[in-house]
N, C-alpha and C. Protein backbone atom coordinates (compact mmCIF):
# COMPACT_ATOMS: atom_id res chain seq x y z
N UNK A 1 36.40 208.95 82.24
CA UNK A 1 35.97 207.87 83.11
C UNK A 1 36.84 206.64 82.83
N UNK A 2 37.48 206.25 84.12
CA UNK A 2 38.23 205.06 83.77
C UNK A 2 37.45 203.36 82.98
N UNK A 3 38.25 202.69 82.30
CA UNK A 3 37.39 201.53 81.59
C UNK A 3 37.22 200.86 82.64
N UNK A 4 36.04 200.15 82.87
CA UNK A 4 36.38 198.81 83.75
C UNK A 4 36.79 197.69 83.30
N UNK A 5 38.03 196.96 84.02
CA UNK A 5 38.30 195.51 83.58
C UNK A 5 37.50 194.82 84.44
N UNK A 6 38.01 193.39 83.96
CA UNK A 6 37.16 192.73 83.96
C UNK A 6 37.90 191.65 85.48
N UNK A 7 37.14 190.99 86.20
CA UNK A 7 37.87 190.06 87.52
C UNK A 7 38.34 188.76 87.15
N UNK A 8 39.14 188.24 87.16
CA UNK A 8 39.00 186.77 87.12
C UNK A 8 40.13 186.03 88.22
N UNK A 9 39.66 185.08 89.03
CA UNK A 9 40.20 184.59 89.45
C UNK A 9 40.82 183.11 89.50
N UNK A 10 42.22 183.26 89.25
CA UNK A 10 43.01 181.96 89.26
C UNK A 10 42.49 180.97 90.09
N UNK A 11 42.53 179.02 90.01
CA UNK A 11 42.12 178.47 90.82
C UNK A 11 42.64 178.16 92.41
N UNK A 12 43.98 178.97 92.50
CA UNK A 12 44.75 178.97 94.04
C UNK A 12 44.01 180.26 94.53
N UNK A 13 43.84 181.05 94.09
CA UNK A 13 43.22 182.30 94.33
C UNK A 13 41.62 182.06 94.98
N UNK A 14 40.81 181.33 94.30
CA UNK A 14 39.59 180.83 94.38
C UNK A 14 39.51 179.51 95.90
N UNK A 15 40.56 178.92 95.48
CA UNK A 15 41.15 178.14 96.74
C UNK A 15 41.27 178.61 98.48
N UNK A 16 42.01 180.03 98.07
CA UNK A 16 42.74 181.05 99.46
C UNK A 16 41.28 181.12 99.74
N UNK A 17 40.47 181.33 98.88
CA UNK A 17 39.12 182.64 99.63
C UNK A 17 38.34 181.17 100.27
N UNK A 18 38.79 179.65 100.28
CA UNK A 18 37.33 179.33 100.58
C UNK A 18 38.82 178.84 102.20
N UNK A 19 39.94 178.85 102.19
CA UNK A 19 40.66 178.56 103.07
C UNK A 19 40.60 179.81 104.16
N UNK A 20 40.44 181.16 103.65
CA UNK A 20 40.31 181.88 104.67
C UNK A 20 38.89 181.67 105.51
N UNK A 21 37.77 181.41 104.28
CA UNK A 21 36.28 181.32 105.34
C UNK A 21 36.52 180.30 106.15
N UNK A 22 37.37 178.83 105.73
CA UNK A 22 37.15 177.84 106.45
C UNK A 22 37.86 178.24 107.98
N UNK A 23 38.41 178.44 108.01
CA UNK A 23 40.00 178.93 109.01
C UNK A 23 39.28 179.78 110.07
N UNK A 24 39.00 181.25 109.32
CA UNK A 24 38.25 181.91 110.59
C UNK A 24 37.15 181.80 111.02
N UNK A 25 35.95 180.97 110.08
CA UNK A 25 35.02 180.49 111.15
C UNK A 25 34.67 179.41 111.89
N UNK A 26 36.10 178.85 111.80
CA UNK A 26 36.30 178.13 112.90
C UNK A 26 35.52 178.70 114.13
N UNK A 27 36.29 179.88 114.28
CA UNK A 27 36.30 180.51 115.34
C UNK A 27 34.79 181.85 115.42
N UNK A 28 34.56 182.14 114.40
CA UNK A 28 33.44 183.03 114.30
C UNK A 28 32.63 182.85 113.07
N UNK A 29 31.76 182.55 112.18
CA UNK A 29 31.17 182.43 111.01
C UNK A 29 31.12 183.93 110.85
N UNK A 30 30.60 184.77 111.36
CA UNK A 30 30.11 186.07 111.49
C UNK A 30 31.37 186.72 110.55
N UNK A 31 32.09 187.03 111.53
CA UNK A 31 34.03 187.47 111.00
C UNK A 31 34.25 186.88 110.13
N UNK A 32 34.19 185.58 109.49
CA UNK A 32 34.81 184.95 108.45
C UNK A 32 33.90 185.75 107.39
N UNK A 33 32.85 185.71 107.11
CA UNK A 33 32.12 186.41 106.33
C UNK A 33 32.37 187.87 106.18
N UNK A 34 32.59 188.90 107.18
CA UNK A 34 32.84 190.35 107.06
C UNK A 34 34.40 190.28 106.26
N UNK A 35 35.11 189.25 106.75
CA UNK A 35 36.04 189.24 106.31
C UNK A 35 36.44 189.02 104.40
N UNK A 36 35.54 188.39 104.29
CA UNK A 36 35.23 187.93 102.39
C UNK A 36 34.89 188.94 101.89
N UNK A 37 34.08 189.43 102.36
CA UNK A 37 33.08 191.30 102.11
C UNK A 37 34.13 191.99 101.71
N UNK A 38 35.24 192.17 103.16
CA UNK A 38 36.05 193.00 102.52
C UNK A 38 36.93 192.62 101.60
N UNK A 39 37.39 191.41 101.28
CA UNK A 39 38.21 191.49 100.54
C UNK A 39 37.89 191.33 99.50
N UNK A 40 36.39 190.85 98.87
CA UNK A 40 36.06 191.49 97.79
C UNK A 40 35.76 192.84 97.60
N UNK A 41 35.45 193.37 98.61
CA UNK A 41 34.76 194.77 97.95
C UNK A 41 36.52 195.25 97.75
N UNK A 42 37.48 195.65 98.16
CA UNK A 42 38.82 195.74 97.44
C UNK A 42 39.36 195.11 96.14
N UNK A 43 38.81 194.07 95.88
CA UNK A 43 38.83 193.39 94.79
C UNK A 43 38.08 194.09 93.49
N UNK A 44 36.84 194.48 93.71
CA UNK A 44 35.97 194.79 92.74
C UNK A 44 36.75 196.53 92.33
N UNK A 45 37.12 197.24 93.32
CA UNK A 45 37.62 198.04 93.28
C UNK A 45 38.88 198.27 92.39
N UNK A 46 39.24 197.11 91.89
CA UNK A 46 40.52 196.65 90.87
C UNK A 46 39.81 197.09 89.13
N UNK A 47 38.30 197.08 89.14
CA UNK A 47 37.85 196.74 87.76
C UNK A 47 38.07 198.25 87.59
N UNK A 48 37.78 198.98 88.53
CA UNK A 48 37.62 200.70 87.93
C UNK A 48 39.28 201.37 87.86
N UNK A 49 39.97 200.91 88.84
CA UNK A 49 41.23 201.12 89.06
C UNK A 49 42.24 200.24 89.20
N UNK A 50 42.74 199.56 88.25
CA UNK A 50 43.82 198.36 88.56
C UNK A 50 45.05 198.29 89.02
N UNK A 51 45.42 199.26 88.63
CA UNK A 51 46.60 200.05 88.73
C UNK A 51 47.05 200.30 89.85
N UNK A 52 45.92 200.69 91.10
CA UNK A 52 46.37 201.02 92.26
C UNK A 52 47.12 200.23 92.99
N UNK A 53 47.14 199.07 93.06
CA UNK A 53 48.02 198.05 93.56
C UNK A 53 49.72 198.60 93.51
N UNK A 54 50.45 197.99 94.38
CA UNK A 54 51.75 198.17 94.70
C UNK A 54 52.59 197.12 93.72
N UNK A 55 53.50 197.59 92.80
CA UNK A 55 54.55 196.42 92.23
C UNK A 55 55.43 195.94 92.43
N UNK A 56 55.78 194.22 92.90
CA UNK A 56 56.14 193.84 93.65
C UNK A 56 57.65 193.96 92.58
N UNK A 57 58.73 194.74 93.44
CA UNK A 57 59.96 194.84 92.66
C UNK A 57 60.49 194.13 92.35
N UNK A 58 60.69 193.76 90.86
CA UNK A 58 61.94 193.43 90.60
C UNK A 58 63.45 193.13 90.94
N UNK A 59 63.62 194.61 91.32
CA UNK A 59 65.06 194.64 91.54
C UNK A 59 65.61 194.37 92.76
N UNK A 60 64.51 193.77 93.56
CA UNK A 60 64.84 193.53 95.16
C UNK A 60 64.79 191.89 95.05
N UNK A 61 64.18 191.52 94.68
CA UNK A 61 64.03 190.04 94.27
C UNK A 61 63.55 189.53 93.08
N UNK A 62 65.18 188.85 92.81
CA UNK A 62 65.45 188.46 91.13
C UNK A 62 65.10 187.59 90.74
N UNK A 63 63.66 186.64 91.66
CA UNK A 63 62.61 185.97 91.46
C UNK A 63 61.91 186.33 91.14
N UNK A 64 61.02 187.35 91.16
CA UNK A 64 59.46 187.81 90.73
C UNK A 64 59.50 188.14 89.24
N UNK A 65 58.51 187.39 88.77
CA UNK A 65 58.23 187.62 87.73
C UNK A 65 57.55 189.28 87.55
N UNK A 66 57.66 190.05 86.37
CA UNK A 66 57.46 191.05 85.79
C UNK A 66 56.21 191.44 85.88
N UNK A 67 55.54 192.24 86.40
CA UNK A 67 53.69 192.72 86.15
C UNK A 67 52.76 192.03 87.41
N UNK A 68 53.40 191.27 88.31
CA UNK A 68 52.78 191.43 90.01
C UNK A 68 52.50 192.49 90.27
N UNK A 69 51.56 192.61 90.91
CA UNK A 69 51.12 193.67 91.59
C UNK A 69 50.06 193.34 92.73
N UNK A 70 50.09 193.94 94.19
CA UNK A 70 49.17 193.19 95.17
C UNK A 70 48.46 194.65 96.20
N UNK A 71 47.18 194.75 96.46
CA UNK A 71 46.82 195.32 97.79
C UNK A 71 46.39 194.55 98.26
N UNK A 72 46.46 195.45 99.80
CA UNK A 72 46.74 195.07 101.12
C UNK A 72 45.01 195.03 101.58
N UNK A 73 44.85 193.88 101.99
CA UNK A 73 43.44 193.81 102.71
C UNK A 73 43.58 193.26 104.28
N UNK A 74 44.25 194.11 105.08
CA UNK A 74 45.15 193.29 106.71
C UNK A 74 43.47 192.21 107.34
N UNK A 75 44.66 191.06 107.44
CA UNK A 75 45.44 191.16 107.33
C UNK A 75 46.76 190.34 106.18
N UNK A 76 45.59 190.03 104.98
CA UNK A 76 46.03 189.36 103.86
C UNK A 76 46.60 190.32 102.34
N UNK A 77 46.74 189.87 101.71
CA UNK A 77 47.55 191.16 100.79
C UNK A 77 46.76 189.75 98.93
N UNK A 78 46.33 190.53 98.50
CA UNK A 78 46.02 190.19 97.06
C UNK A 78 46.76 190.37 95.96
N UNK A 79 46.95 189.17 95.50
CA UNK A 79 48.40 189.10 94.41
C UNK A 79 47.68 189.29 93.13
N UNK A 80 48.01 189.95 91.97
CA UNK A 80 46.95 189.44 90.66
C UNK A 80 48.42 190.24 90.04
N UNK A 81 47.36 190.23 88.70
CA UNK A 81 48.40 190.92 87.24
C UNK A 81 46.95 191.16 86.54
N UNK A 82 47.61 191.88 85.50
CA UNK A 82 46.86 192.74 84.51
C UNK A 82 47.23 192.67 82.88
N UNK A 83 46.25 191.75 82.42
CA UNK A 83 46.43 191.19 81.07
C UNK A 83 45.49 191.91 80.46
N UNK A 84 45.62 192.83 79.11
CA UNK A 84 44.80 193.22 78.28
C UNK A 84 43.51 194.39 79.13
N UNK A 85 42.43 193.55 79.34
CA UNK A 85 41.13 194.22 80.06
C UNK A 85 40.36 193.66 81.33
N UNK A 86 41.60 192.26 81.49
CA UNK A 86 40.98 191.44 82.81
C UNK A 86 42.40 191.77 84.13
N UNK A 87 42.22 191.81 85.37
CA UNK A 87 42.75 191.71 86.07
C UNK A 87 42.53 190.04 86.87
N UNK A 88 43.56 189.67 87.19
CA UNK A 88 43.74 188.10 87.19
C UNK A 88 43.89 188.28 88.68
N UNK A 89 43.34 187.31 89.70
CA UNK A 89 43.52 187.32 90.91
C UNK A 89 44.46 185.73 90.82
N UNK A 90 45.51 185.86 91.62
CA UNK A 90 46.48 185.11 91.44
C UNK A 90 46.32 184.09 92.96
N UNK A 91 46.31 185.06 93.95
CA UNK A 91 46.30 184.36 95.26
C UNK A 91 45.93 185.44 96.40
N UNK A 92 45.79 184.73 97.44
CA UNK A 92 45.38 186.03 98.45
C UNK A 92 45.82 185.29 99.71
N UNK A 93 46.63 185.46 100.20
CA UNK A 93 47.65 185.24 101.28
C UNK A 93 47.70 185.99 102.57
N UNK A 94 48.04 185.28 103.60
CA UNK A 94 47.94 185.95 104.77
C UNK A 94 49.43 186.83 104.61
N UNK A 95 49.65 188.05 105.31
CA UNK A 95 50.85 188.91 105.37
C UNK A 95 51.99 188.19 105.75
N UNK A 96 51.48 187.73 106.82
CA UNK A 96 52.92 186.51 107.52
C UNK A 96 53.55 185.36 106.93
N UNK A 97 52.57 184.89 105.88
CA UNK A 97 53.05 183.85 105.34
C UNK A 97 54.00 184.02 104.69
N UNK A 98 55.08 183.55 103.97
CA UNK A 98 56.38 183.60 103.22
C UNK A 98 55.49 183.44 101.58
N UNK A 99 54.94 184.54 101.61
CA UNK A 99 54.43 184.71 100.17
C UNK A 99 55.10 184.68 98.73
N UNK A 100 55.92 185.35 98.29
CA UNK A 100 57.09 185.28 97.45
C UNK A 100 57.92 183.69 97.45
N UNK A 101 57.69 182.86 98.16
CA UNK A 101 57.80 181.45 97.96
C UNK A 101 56.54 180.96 97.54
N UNK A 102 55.56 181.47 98.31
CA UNK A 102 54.19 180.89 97.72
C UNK A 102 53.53 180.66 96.61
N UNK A 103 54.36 182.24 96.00
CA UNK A 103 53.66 182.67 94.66
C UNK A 103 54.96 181.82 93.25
N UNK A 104 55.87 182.08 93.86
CA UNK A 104 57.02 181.76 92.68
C UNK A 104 57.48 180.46 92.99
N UNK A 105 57.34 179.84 93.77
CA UNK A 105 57.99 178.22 94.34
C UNK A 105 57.49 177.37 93.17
């Protein structure tokens, strides 16, 4: 049985999630909310399996720091890393945005 780590989220990270509710319920409260759902319930899904996340390469851009790793919640993508027994939520960004400036600028 895999260990569970543990969640924690950075304060830009904590930031994105109250910028996405604000943003889409502009337009719907309803959606802005299904929308948090999911991207925590993908989130929590990090404590049993952390690993699953995609690593953002290296060798393609000789900016990124070492041990990024992000899934995809469309249409935003979740940035964190993995220290010891906690997985760190770093930021959670829309796809379109110029993220890789976002994260390393």
């Amino acid at each position: 049985m895999p260990r569970k780590h543990k969640i924690r989220y950075a304060p830009a990270a904590a930031d994105d999630m109250d910028e996405i509710f604000s943003y889409i319920s502009q337009d719907n409260i309803t959606t802005a909310k299904t929308m948090l759902e999911k991207i925590n319930k993908e989130i929590a899904g990090l404590t049993k399996y952390p690993h699953m996340g995609s690593v953002l390469s290296d060798e393609e851009f000789t900016i990124i720091r070492h041990g990024y790793r992000f899934i995809a919640v469309p249409p935003y993508l979740v940035f964190y890393r993995i220290t010891g027994n906690t997985v760190i939520i770093h930021r959670i960004l829309h796809g379109r945005r110029d993220y890789l400036r976002e994260l390393f600028d």
